[in-house]
C-alpha atoms as a PDB file:
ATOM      1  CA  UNK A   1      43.922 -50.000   8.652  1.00  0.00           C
ATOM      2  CA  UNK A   2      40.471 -50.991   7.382  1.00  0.00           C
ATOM      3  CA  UNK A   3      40.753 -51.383   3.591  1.00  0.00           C
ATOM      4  CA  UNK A   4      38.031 -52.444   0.836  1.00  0.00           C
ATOM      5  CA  UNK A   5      38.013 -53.613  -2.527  1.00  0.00           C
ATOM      6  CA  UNK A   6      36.088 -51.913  -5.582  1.00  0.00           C
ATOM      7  CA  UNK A   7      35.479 -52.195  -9.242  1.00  0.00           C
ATOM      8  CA  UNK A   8      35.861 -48.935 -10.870  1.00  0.00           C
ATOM      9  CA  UNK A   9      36.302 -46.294 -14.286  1.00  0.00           C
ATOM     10  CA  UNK A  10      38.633 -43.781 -13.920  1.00  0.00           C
ATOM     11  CA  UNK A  11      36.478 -40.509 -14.091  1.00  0.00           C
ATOM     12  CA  UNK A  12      38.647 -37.756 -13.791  1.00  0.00           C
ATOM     13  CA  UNK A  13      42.347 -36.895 -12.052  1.00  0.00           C
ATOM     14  CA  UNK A  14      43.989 -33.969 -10.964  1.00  0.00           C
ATOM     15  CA  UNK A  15      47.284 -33.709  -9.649  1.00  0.00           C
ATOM     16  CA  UNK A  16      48.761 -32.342  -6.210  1.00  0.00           C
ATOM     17  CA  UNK A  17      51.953 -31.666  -4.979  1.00  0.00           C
ATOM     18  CA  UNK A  18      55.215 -33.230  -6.600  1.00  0.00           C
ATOM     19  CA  UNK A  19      54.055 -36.687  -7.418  1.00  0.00           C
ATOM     20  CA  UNK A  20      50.416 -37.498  -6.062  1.00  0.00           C
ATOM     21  CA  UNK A  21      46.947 -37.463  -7.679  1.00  0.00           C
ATOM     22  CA  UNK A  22      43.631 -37.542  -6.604  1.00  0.00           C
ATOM     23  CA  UNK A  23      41.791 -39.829  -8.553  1.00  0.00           C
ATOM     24  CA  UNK A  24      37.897 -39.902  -8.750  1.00  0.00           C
ATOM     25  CA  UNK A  25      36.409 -43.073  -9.338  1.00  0.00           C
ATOM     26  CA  UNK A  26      33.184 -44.333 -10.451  1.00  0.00           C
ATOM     27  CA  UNK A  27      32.296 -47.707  -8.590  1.00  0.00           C
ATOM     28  CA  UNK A  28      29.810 -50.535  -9.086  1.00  0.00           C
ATOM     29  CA  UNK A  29      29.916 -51.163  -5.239  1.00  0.00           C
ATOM     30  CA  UNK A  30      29.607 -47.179  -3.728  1.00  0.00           C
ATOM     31  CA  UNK A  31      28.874 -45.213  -7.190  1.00  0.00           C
ATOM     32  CA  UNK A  32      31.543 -41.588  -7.256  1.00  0.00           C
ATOM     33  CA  UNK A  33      34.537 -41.976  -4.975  1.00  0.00           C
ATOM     34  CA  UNK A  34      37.428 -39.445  -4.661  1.00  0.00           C
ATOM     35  CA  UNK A  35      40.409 -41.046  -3.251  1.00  0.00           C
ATOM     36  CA  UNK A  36      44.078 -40.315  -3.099  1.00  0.00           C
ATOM     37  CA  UNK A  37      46.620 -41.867  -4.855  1.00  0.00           C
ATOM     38  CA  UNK A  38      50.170 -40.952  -3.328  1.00  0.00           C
ATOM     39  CA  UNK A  39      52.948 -40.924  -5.509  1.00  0.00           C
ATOM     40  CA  UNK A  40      51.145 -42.294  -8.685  1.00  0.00           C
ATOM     41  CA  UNK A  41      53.494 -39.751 -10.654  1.00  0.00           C
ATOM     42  CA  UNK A  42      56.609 -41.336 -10.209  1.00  0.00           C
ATOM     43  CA  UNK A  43      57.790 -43.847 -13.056  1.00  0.00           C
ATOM     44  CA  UNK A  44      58.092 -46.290 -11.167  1.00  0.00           C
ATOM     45  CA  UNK A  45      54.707 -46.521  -8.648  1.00  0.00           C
ATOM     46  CA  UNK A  46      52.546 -49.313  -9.476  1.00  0.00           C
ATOM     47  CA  UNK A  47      49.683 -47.277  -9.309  1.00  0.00           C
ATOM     48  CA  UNK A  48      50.932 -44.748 -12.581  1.00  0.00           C
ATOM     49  CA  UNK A  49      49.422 -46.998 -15.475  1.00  0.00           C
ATOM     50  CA  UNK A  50      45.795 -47.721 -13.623  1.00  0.00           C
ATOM     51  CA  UNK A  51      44.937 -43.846 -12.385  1.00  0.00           C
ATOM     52  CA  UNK A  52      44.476 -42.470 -16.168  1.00  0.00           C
ATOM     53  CA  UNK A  53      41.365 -41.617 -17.036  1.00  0.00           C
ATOM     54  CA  UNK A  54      39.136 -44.011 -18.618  1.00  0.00           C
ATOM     55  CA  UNK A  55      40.411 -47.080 -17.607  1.00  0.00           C
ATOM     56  CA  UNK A  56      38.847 -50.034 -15.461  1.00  0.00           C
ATOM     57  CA  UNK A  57      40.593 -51.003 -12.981  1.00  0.00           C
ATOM     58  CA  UNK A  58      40.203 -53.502  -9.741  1.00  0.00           C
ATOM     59  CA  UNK A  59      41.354 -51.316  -6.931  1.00  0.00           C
ATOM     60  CA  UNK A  60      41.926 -51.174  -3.235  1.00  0.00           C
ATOM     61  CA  UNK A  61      41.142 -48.878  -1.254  1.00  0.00           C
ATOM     62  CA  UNK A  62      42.046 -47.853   2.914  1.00  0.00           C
ATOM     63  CA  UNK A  63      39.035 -46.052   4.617  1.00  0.00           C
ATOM     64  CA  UNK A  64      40.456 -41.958   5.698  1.00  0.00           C
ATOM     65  CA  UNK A  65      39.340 -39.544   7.980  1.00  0.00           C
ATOM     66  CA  UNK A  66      37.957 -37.411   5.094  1.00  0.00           C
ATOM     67  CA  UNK A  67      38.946 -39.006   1.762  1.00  0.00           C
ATOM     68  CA  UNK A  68      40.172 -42.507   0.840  1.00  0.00           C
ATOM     69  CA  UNK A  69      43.779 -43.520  -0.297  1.00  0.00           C
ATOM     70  CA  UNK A  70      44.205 -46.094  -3.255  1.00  0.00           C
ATOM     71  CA  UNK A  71      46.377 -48.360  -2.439  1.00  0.00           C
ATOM     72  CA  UNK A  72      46.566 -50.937  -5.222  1.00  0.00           C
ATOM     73  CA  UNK A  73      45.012 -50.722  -8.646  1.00  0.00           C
ATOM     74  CA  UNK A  74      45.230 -53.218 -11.324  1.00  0.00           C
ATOM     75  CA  UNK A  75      43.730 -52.751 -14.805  1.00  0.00           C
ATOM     76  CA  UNK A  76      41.077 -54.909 -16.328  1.00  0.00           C
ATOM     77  CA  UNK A  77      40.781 -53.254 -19.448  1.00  0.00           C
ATOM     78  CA  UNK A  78      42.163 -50.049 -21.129  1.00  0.00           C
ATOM     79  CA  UNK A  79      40.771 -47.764 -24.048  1.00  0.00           C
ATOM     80  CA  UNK A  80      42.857 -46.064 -26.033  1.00  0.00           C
ATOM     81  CA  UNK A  81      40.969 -43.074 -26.365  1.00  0.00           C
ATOM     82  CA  UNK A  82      43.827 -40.320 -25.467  1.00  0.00           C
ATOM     83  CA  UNK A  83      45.577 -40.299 -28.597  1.00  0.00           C
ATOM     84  CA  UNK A  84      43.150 -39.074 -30.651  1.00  0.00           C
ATOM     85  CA  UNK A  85      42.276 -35.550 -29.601  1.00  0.00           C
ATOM     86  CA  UNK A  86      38.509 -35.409 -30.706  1.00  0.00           C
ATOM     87  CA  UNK A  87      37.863 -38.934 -29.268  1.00  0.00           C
ATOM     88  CA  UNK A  88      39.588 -37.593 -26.033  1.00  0.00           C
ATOM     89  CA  UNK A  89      37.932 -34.613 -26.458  1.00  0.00           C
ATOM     90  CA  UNK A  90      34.254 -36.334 -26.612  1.00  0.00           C
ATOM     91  CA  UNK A  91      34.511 -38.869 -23.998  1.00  0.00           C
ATOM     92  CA  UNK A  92      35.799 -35.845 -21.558  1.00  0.00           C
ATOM     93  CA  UNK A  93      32.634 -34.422 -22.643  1.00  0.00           C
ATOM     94  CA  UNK A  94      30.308 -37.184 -21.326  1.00  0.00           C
ATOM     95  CA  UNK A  95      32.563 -38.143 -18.347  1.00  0.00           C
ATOM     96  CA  UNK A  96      32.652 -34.403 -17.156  1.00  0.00           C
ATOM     97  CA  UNK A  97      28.767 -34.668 -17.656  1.00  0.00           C
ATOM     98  CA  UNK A  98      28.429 -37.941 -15.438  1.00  0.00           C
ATOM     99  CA  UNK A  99      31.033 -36.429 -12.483  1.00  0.00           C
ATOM    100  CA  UNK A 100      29.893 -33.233 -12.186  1.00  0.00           C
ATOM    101  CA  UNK A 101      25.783 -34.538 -11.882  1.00  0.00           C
ATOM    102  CA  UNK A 102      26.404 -36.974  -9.741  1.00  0.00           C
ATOM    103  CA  UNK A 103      26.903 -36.773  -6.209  1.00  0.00           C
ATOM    104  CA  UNK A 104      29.750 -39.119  -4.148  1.00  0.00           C
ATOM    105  CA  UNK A 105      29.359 -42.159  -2.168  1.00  0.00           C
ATOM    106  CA  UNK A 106      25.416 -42.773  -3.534  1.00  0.00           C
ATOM    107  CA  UNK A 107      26.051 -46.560  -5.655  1.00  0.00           C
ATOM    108  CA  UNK A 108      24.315 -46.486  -8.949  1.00  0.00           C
ATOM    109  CA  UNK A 109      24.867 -49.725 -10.874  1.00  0.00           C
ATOM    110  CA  UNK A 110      22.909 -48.374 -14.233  1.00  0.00           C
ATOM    111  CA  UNK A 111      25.650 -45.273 -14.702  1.00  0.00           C
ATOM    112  CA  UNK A 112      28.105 -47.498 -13.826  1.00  0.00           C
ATOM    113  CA  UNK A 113      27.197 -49.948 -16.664  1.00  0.00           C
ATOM    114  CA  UNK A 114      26.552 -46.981 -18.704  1.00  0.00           C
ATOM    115  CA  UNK A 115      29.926 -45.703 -18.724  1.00  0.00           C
ATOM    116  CA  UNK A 116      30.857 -49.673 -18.920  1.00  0.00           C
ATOM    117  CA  UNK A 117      29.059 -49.925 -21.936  1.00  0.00           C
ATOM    118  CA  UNK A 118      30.141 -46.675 -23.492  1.00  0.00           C
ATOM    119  CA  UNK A 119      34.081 -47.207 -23.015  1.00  0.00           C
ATOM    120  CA  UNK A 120      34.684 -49.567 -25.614  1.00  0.00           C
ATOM    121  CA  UNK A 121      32.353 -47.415 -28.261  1.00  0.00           C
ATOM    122  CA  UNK A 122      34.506 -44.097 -27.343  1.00  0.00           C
ATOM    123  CA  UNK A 123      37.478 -46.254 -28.575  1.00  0.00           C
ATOM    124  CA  UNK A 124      36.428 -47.330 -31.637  1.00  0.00           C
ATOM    125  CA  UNK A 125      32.970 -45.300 -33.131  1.00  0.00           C
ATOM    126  CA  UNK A 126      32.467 -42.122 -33.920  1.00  0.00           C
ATOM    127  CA  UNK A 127      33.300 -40.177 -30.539  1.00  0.00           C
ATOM    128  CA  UNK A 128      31.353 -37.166 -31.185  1.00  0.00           C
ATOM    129  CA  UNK A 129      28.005 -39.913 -31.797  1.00  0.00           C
ATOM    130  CA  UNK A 130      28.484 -42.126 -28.811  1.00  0.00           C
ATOM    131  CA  UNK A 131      28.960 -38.941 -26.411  1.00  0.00           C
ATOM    132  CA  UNK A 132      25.958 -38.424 -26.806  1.00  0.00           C
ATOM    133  CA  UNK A 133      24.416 -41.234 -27.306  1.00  0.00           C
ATOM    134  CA  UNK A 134      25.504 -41.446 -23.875  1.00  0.00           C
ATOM    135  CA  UNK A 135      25.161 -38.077 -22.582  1.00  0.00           C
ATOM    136  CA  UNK A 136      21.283 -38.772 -23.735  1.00  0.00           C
ATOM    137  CA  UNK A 137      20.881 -42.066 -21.949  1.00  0.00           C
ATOM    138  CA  UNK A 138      22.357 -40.951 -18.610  1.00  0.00           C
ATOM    139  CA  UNK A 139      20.096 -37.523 -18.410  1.00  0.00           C
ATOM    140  CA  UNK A 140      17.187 -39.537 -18.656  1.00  0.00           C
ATOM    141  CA  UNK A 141      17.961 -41.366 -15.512  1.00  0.00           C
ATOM    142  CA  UNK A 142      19.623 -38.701 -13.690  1.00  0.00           C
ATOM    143  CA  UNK A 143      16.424 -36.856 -11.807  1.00  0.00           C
ATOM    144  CA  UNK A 144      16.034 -34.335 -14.453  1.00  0.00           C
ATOM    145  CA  UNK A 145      15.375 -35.717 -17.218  1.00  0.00           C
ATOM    146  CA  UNK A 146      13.392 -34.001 -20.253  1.00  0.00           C
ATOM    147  CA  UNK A 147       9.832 -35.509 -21.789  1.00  0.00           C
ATOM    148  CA  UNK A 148      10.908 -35.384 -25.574  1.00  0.00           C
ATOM    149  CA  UNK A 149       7.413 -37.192 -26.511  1.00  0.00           C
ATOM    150  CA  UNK A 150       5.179 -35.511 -24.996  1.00  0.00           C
ATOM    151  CA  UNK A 151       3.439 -32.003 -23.864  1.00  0.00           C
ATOM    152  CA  UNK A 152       4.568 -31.039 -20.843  1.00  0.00           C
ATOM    153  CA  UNK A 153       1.794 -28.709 -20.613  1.00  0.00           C
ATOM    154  CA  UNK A 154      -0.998 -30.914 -22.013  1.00  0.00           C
ATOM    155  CA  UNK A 155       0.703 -34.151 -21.979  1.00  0.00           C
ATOM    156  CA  UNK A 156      -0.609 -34.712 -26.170  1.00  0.00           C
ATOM    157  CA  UNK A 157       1.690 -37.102 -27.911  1.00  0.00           C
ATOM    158  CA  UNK A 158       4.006 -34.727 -29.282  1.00  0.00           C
ATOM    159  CA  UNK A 159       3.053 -34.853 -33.877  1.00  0.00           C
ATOM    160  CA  UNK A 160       5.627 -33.266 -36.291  1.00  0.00           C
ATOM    161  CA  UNK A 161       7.333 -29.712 -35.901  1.00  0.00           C
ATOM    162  CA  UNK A 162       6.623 -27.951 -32.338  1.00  0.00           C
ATOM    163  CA  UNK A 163       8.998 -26.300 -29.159  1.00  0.00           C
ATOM    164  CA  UNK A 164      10.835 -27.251 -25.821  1.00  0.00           C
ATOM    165  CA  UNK A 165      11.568 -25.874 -22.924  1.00  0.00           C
ATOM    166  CA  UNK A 166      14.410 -26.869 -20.603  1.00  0.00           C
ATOM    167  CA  UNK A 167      12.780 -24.975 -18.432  1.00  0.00           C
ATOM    168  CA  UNK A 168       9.441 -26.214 -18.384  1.00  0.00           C
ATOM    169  CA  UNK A 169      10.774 -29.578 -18.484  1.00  0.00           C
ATOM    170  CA  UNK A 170      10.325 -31.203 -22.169  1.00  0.00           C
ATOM    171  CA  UNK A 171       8.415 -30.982 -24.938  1.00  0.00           C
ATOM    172  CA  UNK A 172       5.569 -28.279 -25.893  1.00  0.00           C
ATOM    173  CA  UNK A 173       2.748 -28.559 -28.201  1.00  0.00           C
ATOM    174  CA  UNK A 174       1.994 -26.166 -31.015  1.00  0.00           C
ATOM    175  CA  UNK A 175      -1.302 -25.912 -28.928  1.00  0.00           C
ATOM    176  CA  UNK A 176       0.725 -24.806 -25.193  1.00  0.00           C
ATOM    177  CA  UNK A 177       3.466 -23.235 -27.081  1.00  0.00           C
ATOM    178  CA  UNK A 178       2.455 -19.458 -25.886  1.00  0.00           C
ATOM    179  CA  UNK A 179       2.081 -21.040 -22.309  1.00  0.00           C
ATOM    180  CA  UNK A 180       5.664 -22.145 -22.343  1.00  0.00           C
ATOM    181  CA  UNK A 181       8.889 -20.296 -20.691  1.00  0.00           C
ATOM    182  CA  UNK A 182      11.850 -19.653 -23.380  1.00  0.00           C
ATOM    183  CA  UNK A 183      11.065 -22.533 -25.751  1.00  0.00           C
ATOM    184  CA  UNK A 184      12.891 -22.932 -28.606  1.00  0.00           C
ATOM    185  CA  UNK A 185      11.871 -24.780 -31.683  1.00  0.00           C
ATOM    186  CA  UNK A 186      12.145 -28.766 -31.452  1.00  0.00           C
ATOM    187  CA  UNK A 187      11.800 -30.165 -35.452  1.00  0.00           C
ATOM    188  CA  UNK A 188      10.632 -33.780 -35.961  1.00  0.00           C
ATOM    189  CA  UNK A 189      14.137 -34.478 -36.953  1.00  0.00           C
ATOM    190  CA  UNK A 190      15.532 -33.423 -33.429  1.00  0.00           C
ATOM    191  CA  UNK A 191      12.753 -35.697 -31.320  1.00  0.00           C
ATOM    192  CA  UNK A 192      13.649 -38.621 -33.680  1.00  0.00           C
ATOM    193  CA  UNK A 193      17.581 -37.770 -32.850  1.00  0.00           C
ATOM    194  CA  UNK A 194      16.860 -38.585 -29.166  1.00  0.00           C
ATOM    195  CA  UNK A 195      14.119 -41.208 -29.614  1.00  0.00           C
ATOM    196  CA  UNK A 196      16.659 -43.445 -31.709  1.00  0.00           C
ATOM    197  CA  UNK A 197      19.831 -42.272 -28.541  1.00  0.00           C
ATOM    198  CA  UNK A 198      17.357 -43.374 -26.214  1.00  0.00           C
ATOM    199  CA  UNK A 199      16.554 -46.920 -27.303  1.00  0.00           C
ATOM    200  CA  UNK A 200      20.438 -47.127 -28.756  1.00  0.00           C
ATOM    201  CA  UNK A 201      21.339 -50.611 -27.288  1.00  0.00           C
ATOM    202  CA  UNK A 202      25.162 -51.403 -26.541  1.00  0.00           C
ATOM    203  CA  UNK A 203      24.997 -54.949 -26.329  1.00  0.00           C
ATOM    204  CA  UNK A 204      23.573 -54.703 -30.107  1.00  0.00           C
ATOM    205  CA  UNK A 205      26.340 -53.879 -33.630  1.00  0.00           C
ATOM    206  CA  UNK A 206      23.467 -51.374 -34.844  1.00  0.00           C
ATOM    207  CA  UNK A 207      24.968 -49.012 -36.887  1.00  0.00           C
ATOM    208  CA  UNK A 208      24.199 -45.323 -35.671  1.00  0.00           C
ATOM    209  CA  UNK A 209      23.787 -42.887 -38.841  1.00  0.00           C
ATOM    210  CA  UNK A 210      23.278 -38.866 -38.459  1.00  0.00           C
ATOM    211  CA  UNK A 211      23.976 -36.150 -40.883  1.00  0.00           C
ATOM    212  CA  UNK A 212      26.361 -33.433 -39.218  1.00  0.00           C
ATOM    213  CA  UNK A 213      23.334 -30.888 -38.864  1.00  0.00           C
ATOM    214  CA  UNK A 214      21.002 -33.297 -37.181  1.00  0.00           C
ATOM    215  CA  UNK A 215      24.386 -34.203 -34.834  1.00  0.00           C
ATOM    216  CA  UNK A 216      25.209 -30.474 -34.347  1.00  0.00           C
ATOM    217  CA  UNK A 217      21.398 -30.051 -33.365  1.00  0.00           C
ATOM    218  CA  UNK A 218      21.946 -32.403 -30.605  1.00  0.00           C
ATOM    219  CA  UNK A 219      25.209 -31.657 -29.150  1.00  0.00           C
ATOM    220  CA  UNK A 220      23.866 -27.974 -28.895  1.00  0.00           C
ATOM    221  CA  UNK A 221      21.198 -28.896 -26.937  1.00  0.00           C
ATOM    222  CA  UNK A 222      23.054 -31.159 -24.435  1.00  0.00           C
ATOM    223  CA  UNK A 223      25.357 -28.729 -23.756  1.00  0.00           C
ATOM    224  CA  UNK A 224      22.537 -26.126 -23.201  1.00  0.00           C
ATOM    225  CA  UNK A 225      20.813 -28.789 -20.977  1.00  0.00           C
ATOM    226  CA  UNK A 226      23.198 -29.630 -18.818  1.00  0.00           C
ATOM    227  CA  UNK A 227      24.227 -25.857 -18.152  1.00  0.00           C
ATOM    228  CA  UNK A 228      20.767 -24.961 -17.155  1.00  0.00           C
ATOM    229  CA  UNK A 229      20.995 -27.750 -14.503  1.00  0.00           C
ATOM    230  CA  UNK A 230      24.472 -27.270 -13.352  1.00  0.00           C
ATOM    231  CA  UNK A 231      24.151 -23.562 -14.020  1.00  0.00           C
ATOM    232  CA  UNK A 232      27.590 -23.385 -15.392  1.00  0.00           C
ATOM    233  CA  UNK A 233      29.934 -23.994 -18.195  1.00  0.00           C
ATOM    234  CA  UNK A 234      31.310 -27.901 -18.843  1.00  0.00           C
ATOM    235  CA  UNK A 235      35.171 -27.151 -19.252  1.00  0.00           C
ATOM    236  CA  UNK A 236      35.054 -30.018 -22.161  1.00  0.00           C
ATOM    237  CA  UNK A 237      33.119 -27.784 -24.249  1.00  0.00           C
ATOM    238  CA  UNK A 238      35.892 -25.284 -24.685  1.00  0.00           C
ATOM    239  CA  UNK A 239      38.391 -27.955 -25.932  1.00  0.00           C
ATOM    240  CA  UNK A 240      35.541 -29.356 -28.645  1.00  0.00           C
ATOM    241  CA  UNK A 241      35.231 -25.959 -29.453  1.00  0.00           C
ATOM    242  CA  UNK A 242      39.031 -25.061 -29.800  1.00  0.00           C
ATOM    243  CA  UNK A 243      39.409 -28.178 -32.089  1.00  0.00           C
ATOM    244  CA  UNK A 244      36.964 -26.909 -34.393  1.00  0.00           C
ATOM    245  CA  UNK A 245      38.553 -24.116 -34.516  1.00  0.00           C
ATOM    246  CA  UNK A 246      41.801 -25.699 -35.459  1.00  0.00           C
ATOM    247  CA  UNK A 247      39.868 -27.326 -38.071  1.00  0.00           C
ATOM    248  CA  UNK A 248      38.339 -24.212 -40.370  1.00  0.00           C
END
C-alpha cells in the first residue's frame, strides 16, 4: 500500500462509529486533506493525542480509493488553546473560516503558514484579536477579497467617513455611494481596523491595541463577509455568541 508523508494542522474532526475519526488536515505539501483515522478514540491508539484540533503534527498517510487513512501521526508542537472556552471559541472561528473556503487537495503554502503563524498567537494573545487578525489576512488572499482603500466604483483613494458593499466588492466613495448595492457605512476607524490586520506581521512582538467597539465593528463584519460568500451561517458564531450570553 502506497503511503506518503505530510506536514500538517489539525483543522477540524468529527467522529464516526465507536472509535474512529475523520480528521481534516491542512498540509504544506497538498493544502486541505480529509483522511481517516481508525480507532483514534481508543486510550490507547497512538494516533489519540495528534488528531485534536489545532495541533501540528508529522503524519503518514496510505493513498484510498476515495479518502486517505492516517496511519501514523506524531506531534511537533501543541497549543493549548481548548481549555479556555473563548480562546477555543475564537480559533474555531478562524479555522471554520479557512476549512469551509477552501477547497481539498489544491496546496497553498501562504494559508498554511498563516494558520502556522497564527497557532502560537491563539495560545497566548487575545483570541478574539488574532481571529481576526487572521480571518482578515486569509480573505485577502482567498479569491474574494474586499478593496478596503479604494472606490470600487471610481477607484478614488478612499478619505475619511464613506460606505461598503460586500456586494459590490469593497469600498464606496461618498461620490458612488447612491451607485452602490446595500452599502453600509464604513467610518475611518473601521478602514484603519483592517489596514493595521492587514500589514499585522507575526514574525514581529508588535503589540495589537483596539477598543471593544472598534473590535466588535470588525468581527461583525467578518462574520457578515464570509456569509455572503459561503451563503450560510459559520457554526462558531453561535458558540461566541452563547458565551456572551453567559457573560451579561
Amino acid at each position: 500500500m502506497e503511503t506518503f508523508n505530510v506536514e500538517a494542522v489539525v483543522l477540524k474532526t468529527d467522529d464516526f462509529g465507536d472509535a474512529n475519526r475523520v480528521v481534516t488536515l491542512f498540509t504544506k505539501e497538498f493544502g486541505k486533506l480529509e483522511v481517516n483515522a481508525y480507532g483514534c478514540r481508543r486510550a490507547r491508539s497512538p494516533l489519540s493525542g495528534a488528531t485534536q484540533m489545532f495541533n501540528h503534527i508529522s503524519a503518514e498517510l496510505s493513498h484510498g480509493t476515495q479518502v486517505d487513512t492516517l496511519r501514523e501521526a506524531d506531534v511537533l508542537h501543541f497549543y493549548d488553546i481548548t481549555r479556555d472556552l473563548n480562546r477555543l471559541a475564537y480559533a474555531s472561528l478562524f479555522f471554520e473560516i479557512v476549512n469551509r473556503m477552501t477547497l481539498p487537495r489544491q496546496a497553498d503554502v501562504e494559508t498554511f503558514n498563516l494558520l502556522m503563524n497564527s497557532l502560537p498567537a491563539l495560545s497566548t494573545r487575545t483570541p478574539k484579536i488574532i481571529a481576526l487578525v487572521g480571518a482578515c489576512q486569509f480573505m485577502e488572499t482567498s479569491g474574494v477579497q474586499l478593496n478596503f482603500s479604494r472606490c470600487v466604483h471610481c477607484g478614488r483613494e478612499i478619505v475619511g467617513d464613506a460606505a461598503i458593499s460586500l456586494i459590490d466588492g469593497g469600498a464606496v466613495c461618498n461620490a458612488c455611494v447612491d451607485f452602490a448595492t446595500e452599502s453600509r457605512p464604513y467610518p475611518v476607524g473601521l478602514r484603519k481596523t483592517f489596514a493595521t490586520m492587514l500589514e499585522f506581521d507575526w514574525r514581529a512582538d508588535t503589540k495589537l491595541q483596539f477598543n471593544s467597539k472598534q473590535l466588535d465593528a470588525a468581527e461583525n463584519f467578518f462574520v457578515d463577509y464570509v456569509h455572503s460568500v459561503l451563503g450560510s451561517a459559520l457554526k462558531s458564531v453561535n458558540f461566541i455568541r452563547e458565551l456572551e450570553a453567559l457573560k451579561l
